[in-house]
PDB file of N, CA and C in Angstrom:
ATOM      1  N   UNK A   1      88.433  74.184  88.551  1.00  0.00           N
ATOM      2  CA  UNK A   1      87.508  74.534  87.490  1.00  0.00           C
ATOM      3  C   UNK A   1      86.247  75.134  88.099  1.00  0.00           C
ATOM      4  N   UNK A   2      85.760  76.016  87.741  1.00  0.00           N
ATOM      5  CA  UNK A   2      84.869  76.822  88.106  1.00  0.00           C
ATOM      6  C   UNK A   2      83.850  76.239  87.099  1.00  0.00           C
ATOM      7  N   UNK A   3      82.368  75.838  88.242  1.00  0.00           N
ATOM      8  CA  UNK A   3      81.419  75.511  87.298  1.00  0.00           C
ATOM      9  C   UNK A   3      79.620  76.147  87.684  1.00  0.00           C
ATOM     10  N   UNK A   4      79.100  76.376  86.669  1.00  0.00           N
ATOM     11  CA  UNK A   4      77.672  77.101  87.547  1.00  0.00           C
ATOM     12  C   UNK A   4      76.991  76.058  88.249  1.00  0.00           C
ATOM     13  N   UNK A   5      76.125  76.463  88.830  1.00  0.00           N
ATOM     14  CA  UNK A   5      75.261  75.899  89.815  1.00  0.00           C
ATOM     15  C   UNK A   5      75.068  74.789  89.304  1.00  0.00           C
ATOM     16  N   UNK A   6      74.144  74.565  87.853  1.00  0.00           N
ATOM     17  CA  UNK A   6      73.563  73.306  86.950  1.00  0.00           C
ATOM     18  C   UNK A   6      74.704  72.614  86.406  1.00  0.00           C
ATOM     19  N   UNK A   7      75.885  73.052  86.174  1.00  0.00           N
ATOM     20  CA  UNK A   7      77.007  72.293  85.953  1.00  0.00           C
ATOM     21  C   UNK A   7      77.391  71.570  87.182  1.00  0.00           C
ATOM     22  N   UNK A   8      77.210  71.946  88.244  1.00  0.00           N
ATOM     23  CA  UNK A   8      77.797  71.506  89.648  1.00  0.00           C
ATOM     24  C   UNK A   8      77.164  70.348  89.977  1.00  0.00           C
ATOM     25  N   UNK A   9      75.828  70.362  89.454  1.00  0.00           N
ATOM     26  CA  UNK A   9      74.407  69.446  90.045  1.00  0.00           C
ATOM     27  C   UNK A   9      75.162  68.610  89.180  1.00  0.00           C
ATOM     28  N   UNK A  10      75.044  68.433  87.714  1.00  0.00           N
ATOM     29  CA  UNK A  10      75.601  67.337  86.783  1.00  0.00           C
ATOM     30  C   UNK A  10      76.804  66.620  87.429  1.00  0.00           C
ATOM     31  N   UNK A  11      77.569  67.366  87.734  1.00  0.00           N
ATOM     32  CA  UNK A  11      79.075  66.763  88.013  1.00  0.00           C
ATOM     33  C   UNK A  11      79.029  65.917  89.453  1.00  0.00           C
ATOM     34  N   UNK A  12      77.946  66.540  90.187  1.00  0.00           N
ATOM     35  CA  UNK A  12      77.849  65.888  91.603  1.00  0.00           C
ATOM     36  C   UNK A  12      77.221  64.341  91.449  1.00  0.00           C
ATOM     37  N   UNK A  13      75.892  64.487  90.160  1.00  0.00           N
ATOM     38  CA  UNK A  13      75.496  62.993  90.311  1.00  0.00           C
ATOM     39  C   UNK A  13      76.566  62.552  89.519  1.00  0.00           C
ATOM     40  N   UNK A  14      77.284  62.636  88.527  1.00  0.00           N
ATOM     41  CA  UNK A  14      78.369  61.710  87.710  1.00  0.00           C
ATOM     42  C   UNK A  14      79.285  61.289  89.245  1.00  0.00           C
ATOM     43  N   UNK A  15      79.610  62.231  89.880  1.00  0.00           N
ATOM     44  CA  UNK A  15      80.881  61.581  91.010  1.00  0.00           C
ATOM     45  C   UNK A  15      79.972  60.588  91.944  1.00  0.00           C
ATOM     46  N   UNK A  16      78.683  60.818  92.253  1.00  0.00           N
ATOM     47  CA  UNK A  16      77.785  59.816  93.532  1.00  0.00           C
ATOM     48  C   UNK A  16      77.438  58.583  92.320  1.00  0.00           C
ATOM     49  N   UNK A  17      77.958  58.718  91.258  1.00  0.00           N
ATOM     50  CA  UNK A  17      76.987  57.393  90.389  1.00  0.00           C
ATOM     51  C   UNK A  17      78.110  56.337  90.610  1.00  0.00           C
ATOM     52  N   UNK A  18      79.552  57.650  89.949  1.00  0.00           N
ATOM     53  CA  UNK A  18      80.420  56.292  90.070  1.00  0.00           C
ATOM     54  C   UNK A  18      81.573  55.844  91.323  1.00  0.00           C
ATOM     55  N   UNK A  19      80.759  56.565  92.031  1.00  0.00           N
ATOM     56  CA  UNK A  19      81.511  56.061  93.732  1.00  0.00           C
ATOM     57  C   UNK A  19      82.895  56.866  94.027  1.00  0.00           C
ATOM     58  N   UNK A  20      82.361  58.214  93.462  1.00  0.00           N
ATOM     59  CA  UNK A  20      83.590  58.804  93.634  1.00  0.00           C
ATOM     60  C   UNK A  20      83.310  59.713  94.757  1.00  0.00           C
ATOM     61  N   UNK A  21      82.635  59.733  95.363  1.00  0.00           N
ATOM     62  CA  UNK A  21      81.829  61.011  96.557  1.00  0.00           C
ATOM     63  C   UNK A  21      80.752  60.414  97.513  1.00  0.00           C
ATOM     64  N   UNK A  22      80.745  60.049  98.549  1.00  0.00           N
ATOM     65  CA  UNK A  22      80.181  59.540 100.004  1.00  0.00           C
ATOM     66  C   UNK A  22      78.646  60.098 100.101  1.00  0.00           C
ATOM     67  N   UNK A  23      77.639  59.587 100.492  1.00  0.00           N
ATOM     68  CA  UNK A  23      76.514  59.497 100.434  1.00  0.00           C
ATOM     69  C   UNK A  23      76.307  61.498 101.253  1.00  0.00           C
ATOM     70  N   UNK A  24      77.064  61.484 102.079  1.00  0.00           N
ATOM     71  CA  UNK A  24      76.560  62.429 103.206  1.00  0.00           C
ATOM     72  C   UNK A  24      77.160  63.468 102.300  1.00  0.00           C
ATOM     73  N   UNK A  25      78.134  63.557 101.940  1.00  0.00           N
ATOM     74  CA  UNK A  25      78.765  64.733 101.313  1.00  0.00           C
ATOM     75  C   UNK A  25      78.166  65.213  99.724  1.00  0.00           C
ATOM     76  N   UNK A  26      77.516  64.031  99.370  1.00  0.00           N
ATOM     77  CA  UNK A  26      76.607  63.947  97.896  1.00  0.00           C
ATOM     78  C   UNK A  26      75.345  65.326  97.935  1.00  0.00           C
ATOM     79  N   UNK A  27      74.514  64.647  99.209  1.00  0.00           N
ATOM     80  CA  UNK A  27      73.582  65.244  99.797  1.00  0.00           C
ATOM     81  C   UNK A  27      73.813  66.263 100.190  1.00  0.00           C
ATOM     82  N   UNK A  28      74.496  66.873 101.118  1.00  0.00           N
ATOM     83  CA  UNK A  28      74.865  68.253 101.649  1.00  0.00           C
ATOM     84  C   UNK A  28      75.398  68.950 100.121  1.00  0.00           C
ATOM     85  N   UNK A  29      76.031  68.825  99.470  1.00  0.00           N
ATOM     86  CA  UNK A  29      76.141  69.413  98.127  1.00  0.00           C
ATOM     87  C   UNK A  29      75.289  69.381  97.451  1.00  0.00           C
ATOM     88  N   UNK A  30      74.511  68.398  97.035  1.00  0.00           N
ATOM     89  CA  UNK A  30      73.447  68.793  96.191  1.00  0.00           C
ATOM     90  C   UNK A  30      72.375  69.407  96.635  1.00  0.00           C
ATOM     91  N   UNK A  31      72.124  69.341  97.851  1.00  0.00           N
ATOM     92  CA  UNK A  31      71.041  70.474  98.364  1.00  0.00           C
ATOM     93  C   UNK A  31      71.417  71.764  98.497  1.00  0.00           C
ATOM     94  N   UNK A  32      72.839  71.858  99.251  1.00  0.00           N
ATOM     95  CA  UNK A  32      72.895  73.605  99.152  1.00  0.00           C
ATOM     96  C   UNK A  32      72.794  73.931  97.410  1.00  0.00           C
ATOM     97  N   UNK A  33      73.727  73.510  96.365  1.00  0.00           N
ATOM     98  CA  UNK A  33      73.646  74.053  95.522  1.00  0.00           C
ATOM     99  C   UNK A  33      72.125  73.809  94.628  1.00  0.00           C
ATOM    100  N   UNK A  34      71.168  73.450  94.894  1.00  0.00           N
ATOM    101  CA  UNK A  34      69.797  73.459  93.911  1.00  0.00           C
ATOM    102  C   UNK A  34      68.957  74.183  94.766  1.00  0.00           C
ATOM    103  N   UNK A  35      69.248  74.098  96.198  1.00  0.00           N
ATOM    104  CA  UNK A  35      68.231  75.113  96.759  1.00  0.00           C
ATOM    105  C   UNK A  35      69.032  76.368  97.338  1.00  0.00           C
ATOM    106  N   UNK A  36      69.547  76.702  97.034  1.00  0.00           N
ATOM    107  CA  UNK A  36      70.422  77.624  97.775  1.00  0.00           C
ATOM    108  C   UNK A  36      71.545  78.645  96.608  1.00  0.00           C
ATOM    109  N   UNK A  37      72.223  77.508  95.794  1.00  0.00           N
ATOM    110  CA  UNK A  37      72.871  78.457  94.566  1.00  0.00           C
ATOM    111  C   UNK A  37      72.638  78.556  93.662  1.00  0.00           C
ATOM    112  N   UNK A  38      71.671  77.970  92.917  1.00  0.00           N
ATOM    113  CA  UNK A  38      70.690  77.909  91.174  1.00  0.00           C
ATOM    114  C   UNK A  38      70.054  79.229  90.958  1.00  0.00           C
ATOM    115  N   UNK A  39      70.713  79.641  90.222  1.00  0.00           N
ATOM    116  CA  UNK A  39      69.965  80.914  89.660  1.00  0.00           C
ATOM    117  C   UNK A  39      70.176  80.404  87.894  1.00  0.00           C
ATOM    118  N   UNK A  40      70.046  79.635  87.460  1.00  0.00           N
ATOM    119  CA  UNK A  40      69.946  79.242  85.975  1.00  0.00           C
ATOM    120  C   UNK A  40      68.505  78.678  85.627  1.00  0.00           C
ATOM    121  N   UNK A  41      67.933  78.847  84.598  1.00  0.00           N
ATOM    122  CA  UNK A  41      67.236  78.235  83.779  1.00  0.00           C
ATOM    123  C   UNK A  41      67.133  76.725  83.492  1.00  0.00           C
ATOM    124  N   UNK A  42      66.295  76.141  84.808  1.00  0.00           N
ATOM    125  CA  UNK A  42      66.609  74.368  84.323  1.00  0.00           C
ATOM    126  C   UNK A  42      65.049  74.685  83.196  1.00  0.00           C
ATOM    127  N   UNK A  43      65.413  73.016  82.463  1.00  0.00           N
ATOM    128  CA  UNK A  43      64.006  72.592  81.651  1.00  0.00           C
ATOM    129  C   UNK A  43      63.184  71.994  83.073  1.00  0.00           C
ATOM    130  N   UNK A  44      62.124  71.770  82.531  1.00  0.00           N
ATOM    131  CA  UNK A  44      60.617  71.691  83.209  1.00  0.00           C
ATOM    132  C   UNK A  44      61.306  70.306  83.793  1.00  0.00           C
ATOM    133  N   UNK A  45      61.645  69.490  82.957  1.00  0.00           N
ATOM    134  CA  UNK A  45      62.408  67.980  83.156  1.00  0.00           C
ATOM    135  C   UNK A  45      63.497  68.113  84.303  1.00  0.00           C
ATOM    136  N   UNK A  46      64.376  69.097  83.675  1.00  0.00           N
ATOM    137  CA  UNK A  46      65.652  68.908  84.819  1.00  0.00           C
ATOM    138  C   UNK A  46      64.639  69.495  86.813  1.00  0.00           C
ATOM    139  N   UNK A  47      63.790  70.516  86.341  1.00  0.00           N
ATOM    140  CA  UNK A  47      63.658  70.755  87.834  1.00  0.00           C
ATOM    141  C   UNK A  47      62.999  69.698  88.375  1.00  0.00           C
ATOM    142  N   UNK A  48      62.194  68.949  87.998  1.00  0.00           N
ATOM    143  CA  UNK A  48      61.819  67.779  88.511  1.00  0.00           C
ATOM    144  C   UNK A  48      62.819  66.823  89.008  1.00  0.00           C
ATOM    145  N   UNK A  49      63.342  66.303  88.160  1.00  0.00           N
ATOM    146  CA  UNK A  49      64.627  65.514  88.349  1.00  0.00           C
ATOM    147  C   UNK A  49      65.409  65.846  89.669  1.00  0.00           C
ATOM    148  N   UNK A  50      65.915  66.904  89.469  1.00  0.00           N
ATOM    149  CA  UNK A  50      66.900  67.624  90.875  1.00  0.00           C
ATOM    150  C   UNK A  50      65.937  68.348  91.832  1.00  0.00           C
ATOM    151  N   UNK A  51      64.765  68.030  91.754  1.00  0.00           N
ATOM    152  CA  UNK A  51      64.003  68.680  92.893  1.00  0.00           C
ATOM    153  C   UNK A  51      63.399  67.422  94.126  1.00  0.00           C
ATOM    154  N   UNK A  52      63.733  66.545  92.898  1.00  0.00           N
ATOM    155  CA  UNK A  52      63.097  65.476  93.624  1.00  0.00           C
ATOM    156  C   UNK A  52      64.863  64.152  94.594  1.00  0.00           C
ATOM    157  N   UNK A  53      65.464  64.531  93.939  1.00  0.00           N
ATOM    158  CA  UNK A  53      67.036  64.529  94.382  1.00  0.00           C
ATOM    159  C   UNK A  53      66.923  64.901  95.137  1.00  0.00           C
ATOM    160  N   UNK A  54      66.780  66.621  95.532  1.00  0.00           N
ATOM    161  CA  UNK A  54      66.759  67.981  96.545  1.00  0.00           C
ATOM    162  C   UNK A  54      66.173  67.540  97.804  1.00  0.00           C
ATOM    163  N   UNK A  55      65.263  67.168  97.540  1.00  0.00           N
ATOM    164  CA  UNK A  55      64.173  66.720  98.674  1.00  0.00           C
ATOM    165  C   UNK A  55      64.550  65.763  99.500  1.00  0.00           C
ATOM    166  N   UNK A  56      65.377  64.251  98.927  1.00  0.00           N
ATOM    167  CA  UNK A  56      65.922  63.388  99.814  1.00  0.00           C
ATOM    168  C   UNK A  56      67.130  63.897 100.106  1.00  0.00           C
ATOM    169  N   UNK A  57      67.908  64.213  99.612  1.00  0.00           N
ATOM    170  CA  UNK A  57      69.048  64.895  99.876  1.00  0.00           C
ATOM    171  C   UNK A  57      69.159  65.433 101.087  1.00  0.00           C
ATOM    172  N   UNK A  58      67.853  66.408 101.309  1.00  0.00           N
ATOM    173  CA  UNK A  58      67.540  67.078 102.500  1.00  0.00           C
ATOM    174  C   UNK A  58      67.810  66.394 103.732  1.00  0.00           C
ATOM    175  N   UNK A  59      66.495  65.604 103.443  1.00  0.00           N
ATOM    176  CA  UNK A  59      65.902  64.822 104.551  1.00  0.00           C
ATOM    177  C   UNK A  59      67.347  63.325 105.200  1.00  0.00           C
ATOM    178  N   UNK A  60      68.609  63.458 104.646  1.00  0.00           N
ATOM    179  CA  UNK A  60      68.848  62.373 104.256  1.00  0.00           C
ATOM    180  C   UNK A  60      70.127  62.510 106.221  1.00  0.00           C
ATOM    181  N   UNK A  61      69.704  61.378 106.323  1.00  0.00           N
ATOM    182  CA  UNK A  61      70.803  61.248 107.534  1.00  0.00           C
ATOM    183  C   UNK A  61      71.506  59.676 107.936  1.00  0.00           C
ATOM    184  N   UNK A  62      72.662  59.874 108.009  1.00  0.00           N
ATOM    185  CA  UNK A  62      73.315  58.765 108.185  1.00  0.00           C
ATOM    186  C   UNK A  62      73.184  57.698 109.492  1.00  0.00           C
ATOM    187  N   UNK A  63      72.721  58.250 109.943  1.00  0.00           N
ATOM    188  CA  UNK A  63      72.609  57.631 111.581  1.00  0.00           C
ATOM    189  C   UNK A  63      71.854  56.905 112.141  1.00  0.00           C
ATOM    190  N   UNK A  64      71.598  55.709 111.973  1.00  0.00           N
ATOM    191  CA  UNK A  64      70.586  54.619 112.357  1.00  0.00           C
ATOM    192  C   UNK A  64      69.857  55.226 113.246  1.00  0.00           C
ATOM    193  N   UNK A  65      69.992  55.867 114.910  1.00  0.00           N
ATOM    194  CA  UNK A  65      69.281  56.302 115.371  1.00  0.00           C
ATOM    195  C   UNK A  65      68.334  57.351 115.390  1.00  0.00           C
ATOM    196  N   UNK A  66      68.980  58.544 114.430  1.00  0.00           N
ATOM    197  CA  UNK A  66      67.810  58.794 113.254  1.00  0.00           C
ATOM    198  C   UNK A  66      66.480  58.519 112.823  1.00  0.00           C
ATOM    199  N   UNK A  67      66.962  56.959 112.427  1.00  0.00           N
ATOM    200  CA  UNK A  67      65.950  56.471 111.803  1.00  0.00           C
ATOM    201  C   UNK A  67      64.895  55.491 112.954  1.00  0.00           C
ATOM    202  N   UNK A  68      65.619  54.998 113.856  1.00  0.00           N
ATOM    203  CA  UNK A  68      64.809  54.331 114.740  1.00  0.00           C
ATOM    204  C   UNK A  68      63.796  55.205 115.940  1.00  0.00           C
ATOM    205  N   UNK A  69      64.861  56.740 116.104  1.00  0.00           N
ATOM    206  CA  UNK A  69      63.386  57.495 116.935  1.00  0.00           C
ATOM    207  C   UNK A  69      62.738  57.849 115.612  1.00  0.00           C
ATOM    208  N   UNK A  70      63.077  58.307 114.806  1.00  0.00           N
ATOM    209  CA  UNK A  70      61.990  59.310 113.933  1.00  0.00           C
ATOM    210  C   UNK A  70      61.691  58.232 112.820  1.00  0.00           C
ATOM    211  N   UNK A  71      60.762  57.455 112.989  1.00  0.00           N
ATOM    212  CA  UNK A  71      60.554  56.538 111.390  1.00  0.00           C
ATOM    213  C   UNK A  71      59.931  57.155 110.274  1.00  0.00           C
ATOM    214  N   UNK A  72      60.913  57.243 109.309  1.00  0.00           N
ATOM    215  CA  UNK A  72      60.152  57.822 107.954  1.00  0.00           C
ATOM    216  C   UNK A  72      60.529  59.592 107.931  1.00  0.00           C
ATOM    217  N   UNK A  73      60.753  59.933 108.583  1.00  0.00           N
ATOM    218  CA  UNK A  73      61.639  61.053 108.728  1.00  0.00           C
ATOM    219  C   UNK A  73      62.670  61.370 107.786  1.00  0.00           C
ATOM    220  N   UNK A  74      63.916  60.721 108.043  1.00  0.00           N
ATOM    221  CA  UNK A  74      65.101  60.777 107.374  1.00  0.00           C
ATOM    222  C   UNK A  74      65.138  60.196 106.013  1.00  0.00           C
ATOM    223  N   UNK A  75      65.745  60.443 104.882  1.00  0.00           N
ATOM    224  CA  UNK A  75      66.157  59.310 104.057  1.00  0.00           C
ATOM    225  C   UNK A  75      66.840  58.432 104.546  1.00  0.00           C
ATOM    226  N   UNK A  76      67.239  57.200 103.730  1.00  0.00           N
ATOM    227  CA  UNK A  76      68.391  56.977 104.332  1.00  0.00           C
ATOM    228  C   UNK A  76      69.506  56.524 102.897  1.00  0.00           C
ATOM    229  N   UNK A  77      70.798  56.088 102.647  1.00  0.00           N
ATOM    230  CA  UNK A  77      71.182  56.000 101.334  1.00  0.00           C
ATOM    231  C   UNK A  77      70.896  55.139 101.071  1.00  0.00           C
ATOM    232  N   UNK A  78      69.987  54.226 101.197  1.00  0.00           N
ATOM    233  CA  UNK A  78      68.946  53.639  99.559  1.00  0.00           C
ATOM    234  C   UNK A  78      68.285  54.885  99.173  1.00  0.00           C
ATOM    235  N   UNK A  79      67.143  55.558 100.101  1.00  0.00           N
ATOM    236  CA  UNK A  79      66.444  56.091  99.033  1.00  0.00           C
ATOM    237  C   UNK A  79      67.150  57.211  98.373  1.00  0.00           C
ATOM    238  N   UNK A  80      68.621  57.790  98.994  1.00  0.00           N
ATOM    239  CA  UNK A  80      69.171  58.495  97.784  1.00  0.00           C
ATOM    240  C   UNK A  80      69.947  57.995  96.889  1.00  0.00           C
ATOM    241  N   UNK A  81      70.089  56.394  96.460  1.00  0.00           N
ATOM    242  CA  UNK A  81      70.700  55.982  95.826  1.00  0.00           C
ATOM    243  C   UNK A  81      69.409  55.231  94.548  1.00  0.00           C
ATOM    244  N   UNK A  82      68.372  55.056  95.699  1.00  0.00           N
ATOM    245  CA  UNK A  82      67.070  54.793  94.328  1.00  0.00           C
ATOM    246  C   UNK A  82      66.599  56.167  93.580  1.00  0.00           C
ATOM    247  N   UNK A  83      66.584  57.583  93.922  1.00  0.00           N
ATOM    248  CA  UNK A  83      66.403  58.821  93.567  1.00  0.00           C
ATOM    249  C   UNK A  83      67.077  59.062  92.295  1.00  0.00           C
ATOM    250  N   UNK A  84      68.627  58.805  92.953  1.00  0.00           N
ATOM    251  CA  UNK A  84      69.522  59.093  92.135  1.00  0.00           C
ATOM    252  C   UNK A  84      69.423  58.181  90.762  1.00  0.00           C
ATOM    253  N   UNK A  85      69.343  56.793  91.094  1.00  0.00           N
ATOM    254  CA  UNK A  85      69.720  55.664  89.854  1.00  0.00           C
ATOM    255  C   UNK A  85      68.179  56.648  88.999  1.00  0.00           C
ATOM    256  N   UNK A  86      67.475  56.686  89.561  1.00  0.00           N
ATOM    257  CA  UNK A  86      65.766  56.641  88.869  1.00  0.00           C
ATOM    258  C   UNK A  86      66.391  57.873  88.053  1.00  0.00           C
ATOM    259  N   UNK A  87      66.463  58.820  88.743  1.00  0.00           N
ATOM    260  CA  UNK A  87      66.570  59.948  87.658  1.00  0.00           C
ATOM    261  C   UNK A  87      67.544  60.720  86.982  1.00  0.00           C
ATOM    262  N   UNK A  88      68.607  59.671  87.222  1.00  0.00           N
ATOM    263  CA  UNK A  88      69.271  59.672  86.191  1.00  0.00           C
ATOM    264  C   UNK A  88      69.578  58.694  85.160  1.00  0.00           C
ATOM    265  N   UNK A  89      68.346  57.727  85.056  1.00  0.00           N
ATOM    266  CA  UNK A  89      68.006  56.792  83.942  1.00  0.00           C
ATOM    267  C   UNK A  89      67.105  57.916  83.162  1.00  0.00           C
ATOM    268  N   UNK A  90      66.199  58.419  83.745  1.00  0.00           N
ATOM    269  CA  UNK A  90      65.292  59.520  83.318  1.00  0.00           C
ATOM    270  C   UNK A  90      65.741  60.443  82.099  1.00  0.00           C
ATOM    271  N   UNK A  91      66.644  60.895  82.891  1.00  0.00           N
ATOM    272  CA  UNK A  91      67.281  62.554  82.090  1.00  0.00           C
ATOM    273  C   UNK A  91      68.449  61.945  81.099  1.00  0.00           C
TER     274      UNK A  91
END
């Protein structure tokens, strides 16, 4: 099924909500496609929402050592799993 960019974003948090898609692979998808393939019209609401997703998404790395040289650097999957729960109670 072929879906646009903002359809893709939707479908990506429905699969990371209900444990159908791995923290690392969540992230690498939802960042290329909101910063990289969105050429649609979000509301003022949705870009917030997925911008603020976008951002940990980014930053987000699986690797304890990661996190122990660089503190505060990386996400790690809490904070893309608190991002996620938050704003998609939100929207």
């Amino acid at each position: 099924m072929n879906r646009t960019p903002k359809e893709r974003l939707y479908w990506l948090l429905l699969l990371y909500k209900n444990s159908q898609i791995d923290t690392e692979t969540f992230c690498n998808e939802f960042h290329i496609t909101f910063d990289h393939h969105l050429n649609e019209h979000l509301s003022d609401i949705e870009y917030a929402l997925f911008k603020e997703i976008s951002v940990v998404s980014a930053r987000y790395s699986g690797f304890e050592e990661d996190h122990l040289k660089y503190p505060g650097v990386y996400s790690t999957s809490i904070d893309v799993d608190k991002a996620v729960k938050l704003n998609v109670e939100l929207n």
